[in-house]
Protein backbone atom coordinates (compact mmCIF):
# COMPACT_ATOMS: atom_id res chain seq x y z
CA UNK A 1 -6.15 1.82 -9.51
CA UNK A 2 -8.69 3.16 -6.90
CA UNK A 3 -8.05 2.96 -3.73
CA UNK A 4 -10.88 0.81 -2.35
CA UNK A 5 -11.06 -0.46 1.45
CA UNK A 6 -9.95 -3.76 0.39
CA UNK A 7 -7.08 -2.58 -1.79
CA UNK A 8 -5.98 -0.65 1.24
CA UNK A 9 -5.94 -3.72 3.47
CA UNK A 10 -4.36 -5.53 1.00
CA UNK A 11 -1.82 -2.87 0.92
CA UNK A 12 -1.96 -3.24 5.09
CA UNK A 13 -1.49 -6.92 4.88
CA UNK A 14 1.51 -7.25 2.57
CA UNK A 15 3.37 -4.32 4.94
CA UNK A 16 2.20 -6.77 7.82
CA UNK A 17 4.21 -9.40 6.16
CA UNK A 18 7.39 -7.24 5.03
CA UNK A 19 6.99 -5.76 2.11
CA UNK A 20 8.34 -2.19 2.12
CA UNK A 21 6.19 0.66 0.87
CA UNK A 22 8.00 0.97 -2.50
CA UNK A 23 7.21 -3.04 -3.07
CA UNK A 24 3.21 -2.40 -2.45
CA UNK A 25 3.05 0.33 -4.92
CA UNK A 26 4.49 -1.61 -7.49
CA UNK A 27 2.23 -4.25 -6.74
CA UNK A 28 -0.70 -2.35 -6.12
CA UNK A 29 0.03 -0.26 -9.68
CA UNK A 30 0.09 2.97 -7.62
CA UNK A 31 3.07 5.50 -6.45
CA UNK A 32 4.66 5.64 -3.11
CA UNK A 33 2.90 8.34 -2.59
CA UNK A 34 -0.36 6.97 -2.97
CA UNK A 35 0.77 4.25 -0.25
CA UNK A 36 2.20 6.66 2.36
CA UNK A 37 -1.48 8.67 1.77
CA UNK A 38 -3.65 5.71 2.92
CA UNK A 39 -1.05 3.57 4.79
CA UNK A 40 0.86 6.51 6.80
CA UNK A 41 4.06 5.53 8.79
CA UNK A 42 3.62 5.55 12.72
């Protein structure tokens, strides 16, 4: 999966609503550290 703008807001909008970073990988088709790359934790 390539990490497009709107997979990455995607990604943005599903942590929004909950989902942990693990979930959005899975969903996405990517690894956690994929997620934590373009999604960083503040």
């Amino acid at each position: 999966m390539v990490m497009t703008p709107e997979v990455v807001e995607r990604g943005r909008r599903m942590l929004a609503t909950g989902a942990t970073r693990q979930q959005v990988a899975d969903v996405i088709g990517v690894g956690v550290k994929t997620i934590y790359k373009y999604l960083p934790a503040t």
